[in-house]
C-alpha atoms as a PDB file:
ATOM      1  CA  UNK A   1    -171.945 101.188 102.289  1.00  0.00           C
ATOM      2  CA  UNK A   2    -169.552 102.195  99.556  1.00  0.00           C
ATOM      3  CA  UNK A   3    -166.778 101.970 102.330  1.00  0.00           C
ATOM      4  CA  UNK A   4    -167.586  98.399 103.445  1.00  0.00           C
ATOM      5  CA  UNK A   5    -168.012  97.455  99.452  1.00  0.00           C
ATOM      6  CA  UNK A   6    -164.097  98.876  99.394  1.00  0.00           C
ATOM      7  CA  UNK A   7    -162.836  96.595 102.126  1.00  0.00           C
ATOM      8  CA  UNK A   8    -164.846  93.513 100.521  1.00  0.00           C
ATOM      9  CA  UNK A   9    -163.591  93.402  96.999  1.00  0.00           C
ATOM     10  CA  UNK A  10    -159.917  94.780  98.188  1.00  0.00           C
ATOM     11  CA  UNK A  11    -159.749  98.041  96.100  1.00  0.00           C
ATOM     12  CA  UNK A  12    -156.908 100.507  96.903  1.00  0.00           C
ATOM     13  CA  UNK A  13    -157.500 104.040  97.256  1.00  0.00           C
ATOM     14  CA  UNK A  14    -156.150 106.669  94.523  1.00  0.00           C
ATOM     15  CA  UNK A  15    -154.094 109.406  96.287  1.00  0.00           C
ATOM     16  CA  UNK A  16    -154.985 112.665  96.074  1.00  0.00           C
ATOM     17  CA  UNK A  17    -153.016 114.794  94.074  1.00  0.00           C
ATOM     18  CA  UNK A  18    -151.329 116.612  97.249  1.00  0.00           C
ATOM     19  CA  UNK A  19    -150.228 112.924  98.101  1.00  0.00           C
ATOM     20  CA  UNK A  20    -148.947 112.191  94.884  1.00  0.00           C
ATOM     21  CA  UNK A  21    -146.802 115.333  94.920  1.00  0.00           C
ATOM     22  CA  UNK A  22    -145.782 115.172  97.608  1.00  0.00           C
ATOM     23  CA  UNK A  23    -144.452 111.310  97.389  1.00  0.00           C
ATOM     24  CA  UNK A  24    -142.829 112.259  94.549  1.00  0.00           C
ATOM     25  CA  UNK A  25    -140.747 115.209  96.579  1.00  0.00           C
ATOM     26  CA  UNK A  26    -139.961 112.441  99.194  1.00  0.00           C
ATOM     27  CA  UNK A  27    -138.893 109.725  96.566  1.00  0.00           C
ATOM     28  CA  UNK A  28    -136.433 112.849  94.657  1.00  0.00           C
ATOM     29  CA  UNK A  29    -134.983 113.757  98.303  1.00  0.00           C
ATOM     30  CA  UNK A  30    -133.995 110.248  99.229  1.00  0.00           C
ATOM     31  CA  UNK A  31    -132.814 109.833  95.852  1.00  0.00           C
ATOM     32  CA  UNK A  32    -130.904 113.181  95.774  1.00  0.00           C
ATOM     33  CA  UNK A  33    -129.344 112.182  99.306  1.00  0.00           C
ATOM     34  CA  UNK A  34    -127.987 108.640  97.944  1.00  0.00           C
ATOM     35  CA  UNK A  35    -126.771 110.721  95.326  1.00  0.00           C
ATOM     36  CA  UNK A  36    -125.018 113.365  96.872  1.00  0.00           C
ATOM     37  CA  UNK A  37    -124.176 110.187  99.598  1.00  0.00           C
ATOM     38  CA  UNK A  38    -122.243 108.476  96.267  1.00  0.00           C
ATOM     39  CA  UNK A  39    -120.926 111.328  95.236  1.00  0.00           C
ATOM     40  CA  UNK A  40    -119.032 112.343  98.430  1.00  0.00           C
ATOM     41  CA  UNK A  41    -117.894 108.401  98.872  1.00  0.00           C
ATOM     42  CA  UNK A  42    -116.208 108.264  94.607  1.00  0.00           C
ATOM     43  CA  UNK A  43    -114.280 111.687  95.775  1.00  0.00           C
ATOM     44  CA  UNK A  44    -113.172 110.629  99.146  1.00  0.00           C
ATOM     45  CA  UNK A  45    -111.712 107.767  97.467  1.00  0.00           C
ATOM     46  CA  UNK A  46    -110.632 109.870  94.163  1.00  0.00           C
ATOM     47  CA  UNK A  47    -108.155 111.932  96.641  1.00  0.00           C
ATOM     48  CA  UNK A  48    -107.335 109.420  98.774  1.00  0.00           C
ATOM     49  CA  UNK A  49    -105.933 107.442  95.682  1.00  0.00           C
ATOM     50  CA  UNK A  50    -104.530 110.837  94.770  1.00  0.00           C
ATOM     51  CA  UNK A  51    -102.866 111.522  97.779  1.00  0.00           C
ATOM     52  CA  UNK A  52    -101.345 107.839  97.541  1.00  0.00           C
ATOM     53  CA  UNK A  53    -100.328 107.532  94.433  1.00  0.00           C
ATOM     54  CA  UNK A  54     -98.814 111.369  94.861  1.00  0.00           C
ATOM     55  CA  UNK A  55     -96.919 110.283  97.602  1.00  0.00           C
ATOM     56  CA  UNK A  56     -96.117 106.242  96.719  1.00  0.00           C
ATOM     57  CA  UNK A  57     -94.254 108.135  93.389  1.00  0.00           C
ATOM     58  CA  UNK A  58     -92.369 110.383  95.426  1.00  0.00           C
ATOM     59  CA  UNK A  59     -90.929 107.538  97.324  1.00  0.00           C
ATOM     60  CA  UNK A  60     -90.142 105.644  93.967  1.00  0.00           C
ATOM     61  CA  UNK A  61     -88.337 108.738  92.082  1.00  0.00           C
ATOM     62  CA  UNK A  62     -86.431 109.104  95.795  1.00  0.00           C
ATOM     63  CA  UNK A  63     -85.147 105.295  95.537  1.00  0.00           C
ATOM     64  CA  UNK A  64     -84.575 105.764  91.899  1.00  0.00           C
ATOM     65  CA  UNK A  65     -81.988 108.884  92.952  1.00  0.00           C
ATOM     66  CA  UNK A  66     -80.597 106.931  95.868  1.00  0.00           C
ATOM     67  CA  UNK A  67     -79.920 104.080  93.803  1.00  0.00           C
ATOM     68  CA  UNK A  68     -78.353 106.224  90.828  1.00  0.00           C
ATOM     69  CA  UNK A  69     -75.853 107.915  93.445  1.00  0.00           C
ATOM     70  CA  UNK A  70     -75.207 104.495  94.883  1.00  0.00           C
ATOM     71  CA  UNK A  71     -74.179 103.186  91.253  1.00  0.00           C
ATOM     72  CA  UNK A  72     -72.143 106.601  90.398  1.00  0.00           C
ATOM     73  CA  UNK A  73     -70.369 106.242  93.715  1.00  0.00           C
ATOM     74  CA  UNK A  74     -69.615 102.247  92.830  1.00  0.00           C
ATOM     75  CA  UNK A  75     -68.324 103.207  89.252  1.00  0.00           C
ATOM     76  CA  UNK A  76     -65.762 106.058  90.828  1.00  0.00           C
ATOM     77  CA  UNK A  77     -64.649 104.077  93.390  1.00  0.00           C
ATOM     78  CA  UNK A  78     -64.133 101.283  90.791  1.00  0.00           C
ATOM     79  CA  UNK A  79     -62.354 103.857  88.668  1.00  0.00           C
ATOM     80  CA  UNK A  80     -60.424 104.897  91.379  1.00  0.00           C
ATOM     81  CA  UNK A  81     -59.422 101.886  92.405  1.00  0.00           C
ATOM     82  CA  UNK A  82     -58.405 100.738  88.747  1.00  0.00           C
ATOM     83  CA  UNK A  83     -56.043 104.192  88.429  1.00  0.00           C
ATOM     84  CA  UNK A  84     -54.043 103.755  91.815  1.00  0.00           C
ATOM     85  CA  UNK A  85     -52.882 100.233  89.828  1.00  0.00           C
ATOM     86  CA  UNK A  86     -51.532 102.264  87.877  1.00  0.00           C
ATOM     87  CA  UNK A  87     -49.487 105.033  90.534  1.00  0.00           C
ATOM     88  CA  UNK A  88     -46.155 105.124  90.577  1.00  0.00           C
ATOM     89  CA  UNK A  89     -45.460 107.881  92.665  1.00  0.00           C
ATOM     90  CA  UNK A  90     -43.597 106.784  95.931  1.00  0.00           C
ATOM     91  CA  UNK A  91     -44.583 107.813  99.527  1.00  0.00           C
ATOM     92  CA  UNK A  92     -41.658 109.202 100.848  1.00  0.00           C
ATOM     93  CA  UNK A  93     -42.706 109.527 104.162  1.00  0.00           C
ATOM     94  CA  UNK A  94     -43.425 105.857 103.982  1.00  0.00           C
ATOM     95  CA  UNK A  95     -39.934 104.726 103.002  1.00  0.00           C
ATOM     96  CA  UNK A  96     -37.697 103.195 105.086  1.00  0.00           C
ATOM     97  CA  UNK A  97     -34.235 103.617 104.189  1.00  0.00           C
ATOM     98  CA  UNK A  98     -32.364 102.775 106.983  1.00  0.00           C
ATOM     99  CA  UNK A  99     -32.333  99.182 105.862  1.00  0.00           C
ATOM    100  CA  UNK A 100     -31.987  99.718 101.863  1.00  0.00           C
ATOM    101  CA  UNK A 101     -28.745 100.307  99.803  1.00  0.00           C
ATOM    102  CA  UNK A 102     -28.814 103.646 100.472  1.00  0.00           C
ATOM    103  CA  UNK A 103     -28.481 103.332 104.300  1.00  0.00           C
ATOM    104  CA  UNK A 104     -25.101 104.932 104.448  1.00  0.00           C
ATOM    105  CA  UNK A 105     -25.251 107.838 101.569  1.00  0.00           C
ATOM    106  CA  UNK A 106     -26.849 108.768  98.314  1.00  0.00           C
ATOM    107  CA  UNK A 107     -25.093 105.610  96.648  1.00  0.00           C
ATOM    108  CA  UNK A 108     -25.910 102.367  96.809  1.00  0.00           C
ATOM    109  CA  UNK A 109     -24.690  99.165  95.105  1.00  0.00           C
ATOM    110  CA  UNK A 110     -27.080  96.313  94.499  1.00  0.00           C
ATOM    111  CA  UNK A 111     -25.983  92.364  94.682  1.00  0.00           C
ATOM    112  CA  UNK A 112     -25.231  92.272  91.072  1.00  0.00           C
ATOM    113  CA  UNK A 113     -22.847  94.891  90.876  1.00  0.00           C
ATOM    114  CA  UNK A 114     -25.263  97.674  88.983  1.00  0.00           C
ATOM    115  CA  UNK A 115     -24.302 101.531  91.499  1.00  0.00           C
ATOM    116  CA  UNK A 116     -26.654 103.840  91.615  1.00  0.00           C
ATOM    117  CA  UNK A 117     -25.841 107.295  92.150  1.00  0.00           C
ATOM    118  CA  UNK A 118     -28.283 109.696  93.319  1.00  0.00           C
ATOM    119  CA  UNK A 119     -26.128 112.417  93.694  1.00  0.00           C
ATOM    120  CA  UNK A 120     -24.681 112.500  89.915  1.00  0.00           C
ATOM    121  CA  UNK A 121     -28.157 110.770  88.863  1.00  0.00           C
ATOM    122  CA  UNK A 122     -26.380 107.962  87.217  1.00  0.00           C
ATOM    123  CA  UNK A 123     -27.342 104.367  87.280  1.00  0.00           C
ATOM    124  CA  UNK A 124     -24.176 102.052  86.484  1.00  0.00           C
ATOM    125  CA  UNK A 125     -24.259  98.598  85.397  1.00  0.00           C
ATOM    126  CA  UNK A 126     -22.451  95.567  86.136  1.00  0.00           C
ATOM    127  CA  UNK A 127     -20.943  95.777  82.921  1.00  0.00           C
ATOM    128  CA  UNK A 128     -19.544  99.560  83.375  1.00  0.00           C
ATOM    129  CA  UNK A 129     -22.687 101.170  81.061  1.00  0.00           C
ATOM    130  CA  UNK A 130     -23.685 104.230  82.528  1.00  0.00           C
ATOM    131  CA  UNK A 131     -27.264 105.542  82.342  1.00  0.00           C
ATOM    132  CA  UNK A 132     -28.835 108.962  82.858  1.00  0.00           C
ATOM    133  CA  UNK A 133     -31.608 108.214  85.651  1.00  0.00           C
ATOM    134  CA  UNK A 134     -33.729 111.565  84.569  1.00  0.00           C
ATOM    135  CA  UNK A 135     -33.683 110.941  80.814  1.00  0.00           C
ATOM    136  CA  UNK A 136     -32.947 107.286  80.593  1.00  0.00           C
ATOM    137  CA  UNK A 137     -30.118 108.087  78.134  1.00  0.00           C
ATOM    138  CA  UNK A 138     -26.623 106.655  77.801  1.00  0.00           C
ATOM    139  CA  UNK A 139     -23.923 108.552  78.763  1.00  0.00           C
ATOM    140  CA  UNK A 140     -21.143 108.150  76.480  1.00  0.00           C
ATOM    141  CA  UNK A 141     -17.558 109.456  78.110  1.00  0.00           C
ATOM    142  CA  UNK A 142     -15.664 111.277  75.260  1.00  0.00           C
ATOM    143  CA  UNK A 143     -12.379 111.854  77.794  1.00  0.00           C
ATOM    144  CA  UNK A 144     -11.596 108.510  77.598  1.00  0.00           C
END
């Protein structure tokens, strides 16, 4: 009668001690295997931002170089530039003097009546002055 009394007023059974253990051991597994389930999930995702932010920094430092070389290459080419302004050196193989005053010799007299010598390396003017062309001197004649 003690059973039927049970079912009447609703009372719940205390479990044994074995039971209680081993619910316990069954409630710490499934809470070690969420655990361990966690676990494996925050370092999956710990290396795969690793890996990411390992490899997204080599491709910054790589644009970073790129761009430095592209600005170094920019200012020498701007330097460059800037310095052949200032050449003076003449490209002989570029000159055409089959058409200039010195078509017929190493003299040659210009429109306004300045001769140029290349031979004596004199540079005459109009008004009978005569210049050194290497030193840019004037050549005085003491025979006269």
């Amino acid at each position: 009668m003690a059973a039927i009394q049970n079912k009447k007023f609703g009372w719940v059974r205390t479990a044994t001690a074995r039971e209680s253990v081993n619910a316990w051991r069954e409630k710490r597994k499934a809470m070690r295997e969420d655990f361990e389930g966690r676990q494996s999930a925050a370092r999956d995702a710990f290396a795969a931002a690793w890996s990411t932010q390992i490899s997204d920094s080599g491709n910054i430092y790589a644009q970073m170089a790129l761009k430095r070389t592209q600005e170094e290459i920019q200012a020498k080419l701007a330097r460059n530039q800037e310095l052949a302004k200032y050449d003076t050196s003449v490209d002989t193989s570029k000159a055409d003097t089959k058409d200039s005053i010195f078509a017929g010799g190493k003299t040659g007299e210009l429109a306004s009546g300045t001769k140029i010598d290349l031979n004596g390396g004199t540079l005459t003017l109009s008004d009978g002055t005569v210049i050194d062309i290497a030193t840019g001197a004037k050549k005085v004649n003491l025979t006269v």
